[in-house]
Protein backbone atom coordinates (compact mmCIF):
# COMPACT_ATOMS: atom_id res chain seq x y z
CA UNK A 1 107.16 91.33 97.31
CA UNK A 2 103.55 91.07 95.79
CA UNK A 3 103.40 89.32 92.54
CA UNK A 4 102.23 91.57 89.56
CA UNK A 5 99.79 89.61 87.07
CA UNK A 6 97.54 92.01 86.49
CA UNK A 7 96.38 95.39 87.73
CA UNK A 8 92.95 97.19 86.96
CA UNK A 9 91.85 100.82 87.97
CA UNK A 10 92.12 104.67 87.70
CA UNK A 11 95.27 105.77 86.24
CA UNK A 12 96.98 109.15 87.17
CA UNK A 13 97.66 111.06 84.02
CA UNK A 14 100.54 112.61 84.54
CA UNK A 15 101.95 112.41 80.79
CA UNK A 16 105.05 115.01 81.91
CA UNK A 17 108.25 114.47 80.09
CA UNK A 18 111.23 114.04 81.76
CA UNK A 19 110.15 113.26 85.31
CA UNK A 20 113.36 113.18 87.59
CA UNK A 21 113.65 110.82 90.43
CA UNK A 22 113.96 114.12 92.49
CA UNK A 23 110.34 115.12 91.36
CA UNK A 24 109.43 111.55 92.24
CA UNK A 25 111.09 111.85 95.95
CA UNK A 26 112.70 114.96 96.86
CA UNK A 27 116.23 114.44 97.85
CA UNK A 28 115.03 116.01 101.74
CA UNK A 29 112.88 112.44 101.97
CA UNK A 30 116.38 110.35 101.62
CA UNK A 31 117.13 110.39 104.95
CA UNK A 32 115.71 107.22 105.71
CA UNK A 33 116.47 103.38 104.80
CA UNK A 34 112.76 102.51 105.70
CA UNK A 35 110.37 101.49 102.40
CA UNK A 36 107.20 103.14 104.42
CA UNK A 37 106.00 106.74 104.51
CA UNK A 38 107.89 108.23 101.64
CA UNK A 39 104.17 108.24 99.44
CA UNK A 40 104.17 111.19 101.75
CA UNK A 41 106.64 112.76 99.70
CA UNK A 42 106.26 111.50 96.01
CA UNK A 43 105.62 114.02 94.14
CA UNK A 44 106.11 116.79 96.80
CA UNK A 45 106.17 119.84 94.32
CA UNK A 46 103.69 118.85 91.99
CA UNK A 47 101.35 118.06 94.92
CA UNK A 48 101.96 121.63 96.36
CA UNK A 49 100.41 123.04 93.21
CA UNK A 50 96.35 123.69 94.11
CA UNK A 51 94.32 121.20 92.03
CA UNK A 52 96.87 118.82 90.90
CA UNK A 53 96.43 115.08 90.10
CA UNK A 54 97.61 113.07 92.59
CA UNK A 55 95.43 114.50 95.87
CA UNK A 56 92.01 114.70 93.70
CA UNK A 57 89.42 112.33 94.86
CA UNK A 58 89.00 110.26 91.81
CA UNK A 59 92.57 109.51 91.35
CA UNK A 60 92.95 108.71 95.29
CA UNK A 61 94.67 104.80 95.17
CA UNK A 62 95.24 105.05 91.59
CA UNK A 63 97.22 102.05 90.95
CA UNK A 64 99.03 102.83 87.71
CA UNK A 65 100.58 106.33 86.67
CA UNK A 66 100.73 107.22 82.83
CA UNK A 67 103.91 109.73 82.15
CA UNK A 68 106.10 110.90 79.87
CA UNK A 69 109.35 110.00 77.81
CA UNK A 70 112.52 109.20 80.41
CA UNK A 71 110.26 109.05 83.61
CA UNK A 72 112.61 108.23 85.86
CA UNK A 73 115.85 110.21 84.80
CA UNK A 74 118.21 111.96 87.19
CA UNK A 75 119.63 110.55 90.16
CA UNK A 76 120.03 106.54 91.01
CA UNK A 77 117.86 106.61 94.31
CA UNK A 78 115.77 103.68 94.81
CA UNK A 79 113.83 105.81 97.10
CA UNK A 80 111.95 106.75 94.00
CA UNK A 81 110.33 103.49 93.47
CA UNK A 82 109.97 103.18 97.26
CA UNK A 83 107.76 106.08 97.33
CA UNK A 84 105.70 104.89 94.50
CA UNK A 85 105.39 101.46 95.88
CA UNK A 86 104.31 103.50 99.06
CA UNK A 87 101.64 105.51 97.03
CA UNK A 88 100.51 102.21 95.73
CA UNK A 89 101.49 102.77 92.18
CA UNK A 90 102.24 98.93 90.50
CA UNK A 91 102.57 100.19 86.85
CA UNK A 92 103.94 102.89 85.59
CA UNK A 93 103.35 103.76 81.69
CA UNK A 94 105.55 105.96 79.97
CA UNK A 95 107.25 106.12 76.18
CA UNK A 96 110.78 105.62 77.64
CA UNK A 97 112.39 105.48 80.98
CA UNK A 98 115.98 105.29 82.97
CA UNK A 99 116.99 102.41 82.90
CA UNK A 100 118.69 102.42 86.30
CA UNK A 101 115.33 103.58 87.50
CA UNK A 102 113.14 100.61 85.27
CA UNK A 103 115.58 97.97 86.99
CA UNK A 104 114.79 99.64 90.44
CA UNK A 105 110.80 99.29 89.79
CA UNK A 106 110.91 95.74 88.58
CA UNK A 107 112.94 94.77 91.99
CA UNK A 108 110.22 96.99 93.63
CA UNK A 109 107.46 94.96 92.53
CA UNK A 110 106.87 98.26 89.62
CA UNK A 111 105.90 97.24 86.47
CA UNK A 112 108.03 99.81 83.96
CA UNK A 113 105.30 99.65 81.16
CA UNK A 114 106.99 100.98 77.58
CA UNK A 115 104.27 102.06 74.48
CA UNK A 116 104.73 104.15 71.86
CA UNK A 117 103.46 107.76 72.46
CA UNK A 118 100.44 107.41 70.19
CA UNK A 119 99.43 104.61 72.50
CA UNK A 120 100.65 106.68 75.96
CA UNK A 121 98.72 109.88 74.52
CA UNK A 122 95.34 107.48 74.06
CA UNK A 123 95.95 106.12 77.41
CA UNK A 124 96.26 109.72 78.79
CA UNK A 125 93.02 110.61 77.45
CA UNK A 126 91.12 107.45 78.60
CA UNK A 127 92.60 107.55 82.23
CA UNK A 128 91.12 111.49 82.82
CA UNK A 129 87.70 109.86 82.87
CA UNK A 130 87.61 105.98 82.79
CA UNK A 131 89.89 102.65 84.31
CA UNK A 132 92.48 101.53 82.29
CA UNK A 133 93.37 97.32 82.85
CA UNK A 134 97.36 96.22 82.91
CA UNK A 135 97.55 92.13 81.96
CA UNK A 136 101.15 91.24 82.53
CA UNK A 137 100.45 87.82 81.52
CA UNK A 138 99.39 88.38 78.25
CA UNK A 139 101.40 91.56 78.10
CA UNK A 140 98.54 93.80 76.88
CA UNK A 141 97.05 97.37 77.96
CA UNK A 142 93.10 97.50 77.53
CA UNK A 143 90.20 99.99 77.82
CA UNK A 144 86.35 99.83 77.70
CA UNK A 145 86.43 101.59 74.37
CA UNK A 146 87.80 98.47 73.10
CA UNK A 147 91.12 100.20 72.57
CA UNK A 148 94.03 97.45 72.80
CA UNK A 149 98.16 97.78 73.27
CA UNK A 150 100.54 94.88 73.35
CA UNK A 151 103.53 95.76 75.41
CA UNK A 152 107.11 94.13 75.41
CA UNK A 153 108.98 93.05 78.26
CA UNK A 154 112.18 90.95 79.19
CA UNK A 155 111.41 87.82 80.17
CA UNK A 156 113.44 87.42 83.13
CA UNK A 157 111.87 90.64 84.58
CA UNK A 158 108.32 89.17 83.70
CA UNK A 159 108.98 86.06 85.69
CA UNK A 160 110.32 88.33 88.77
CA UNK A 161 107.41 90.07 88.94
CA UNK A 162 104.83 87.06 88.37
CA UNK A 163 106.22 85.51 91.57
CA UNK A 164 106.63 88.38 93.01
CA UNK A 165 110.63 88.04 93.73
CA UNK A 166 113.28 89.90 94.40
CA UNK A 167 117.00 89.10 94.51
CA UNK A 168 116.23 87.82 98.07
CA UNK A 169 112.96 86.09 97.14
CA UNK A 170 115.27 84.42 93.47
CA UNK A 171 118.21 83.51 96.24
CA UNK A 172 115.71 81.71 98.86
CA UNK A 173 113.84 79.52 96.06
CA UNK A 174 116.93 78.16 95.32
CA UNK A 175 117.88 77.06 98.86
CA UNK A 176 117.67 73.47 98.69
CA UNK A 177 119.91 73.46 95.68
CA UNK A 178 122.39 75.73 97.00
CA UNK A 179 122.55 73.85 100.21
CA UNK A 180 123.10 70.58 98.43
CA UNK A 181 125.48 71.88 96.45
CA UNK A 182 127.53 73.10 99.72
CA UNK A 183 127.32 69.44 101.00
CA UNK A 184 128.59 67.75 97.96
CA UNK A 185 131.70 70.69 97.72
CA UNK A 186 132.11 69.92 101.17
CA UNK A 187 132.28 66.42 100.91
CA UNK A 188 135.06 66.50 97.68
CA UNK A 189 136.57 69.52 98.96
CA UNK A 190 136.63 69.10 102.86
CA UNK A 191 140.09 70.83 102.99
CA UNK A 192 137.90 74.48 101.92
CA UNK A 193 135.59 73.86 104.84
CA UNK A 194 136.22 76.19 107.87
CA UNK A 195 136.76 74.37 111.17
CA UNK A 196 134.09 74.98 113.89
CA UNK A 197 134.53 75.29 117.40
């Protein structure tokens, strides 16, 4: 996984309400286990719509997505932050979201951004025309126009995404302690330890 520190660009401004993992990935795209090609179909109905957000030019590689309250509601599929990751969304902003679906972004390398609407609803109007900038470090949402949001998050899911790890990636930097521990159990335990050969 990439690590997340911070994130600067255009900013799709969605600012829909209720946003259902099967509007992020329609259920027709779960047919694979594979984490590439489902961009393809994030956002399928909303993209079928003649002049909508996410195929104009100036949004094209937008890395962060401003939405609505509950953004990620509906159905557990972590296809849904697959196919964001795959449209090369890294932040998402949004008043409120699932949780099952915030815990799927964060071990997606998605940063599940919470502000008050007043602060969403500034963002919304910013991103039509101008970048907005995402510091995770400092926790803080900025514009040119000087405008400037602090932003919560848990610290364990700050840290994940700063190193860019997963459960894998958390498992694997604690290898060396994990096999030392296994030698020492081994040693005072050697009864436990299966016989080879």
């Amino acid at each position: 996984m990439t690590p997340l520190t911070a994130i600067s660009g255009r900013a799709i401004p969605l600012g829909l309400k209720n946003v259902d993992t099967d509007v992020i990935i329609p259920a027709r795209w779960l047919k694979t286990i594979s984490r590439e090609g489902l961009g393809r179909g994030a956002f399928e109905t909303i993209r079928a719509e003649p002049g909508n957000l996410f195929d104009q030019p100036e949004f094209a590689g937008a890395p962060i997505l401003i939405a609505g309250d509950n953004f990620g509601c509906g159905s557990s599929r972590e296809h849904a932050a697959w196919a964001l990751a795959d449209l090369g969304i890294r932040v998402v902003i949004a008043p409120s979201f699932s949780d099952i679906f915030s815990g799927n972004a964060v071990k997606n390398g998605i940063l599940p951004l919470v502000l008050p609407q007043a602060a969403v609803d500034r963002l919304l109007t910013v991103a039509a025309t101008d970048p907005v900038d995402v510091d995770l470090e400092a926790q803080t949402v900025t514009t040119r126009f000087q405008d400037r949001f602090t932003f919560h998050i848990d610290p364990f899911r700050k840290a994940c995404l700063l190193g860019g790890l997963d459960e894998i990636g958390i498992t694997l930097a604690s290898a060396d302690a994990i096999t030392a521990f296994e030698a020492r159990d081994a040693a005072a335990r050697p009864w436990l330890v299966p016989a080879t050969g």
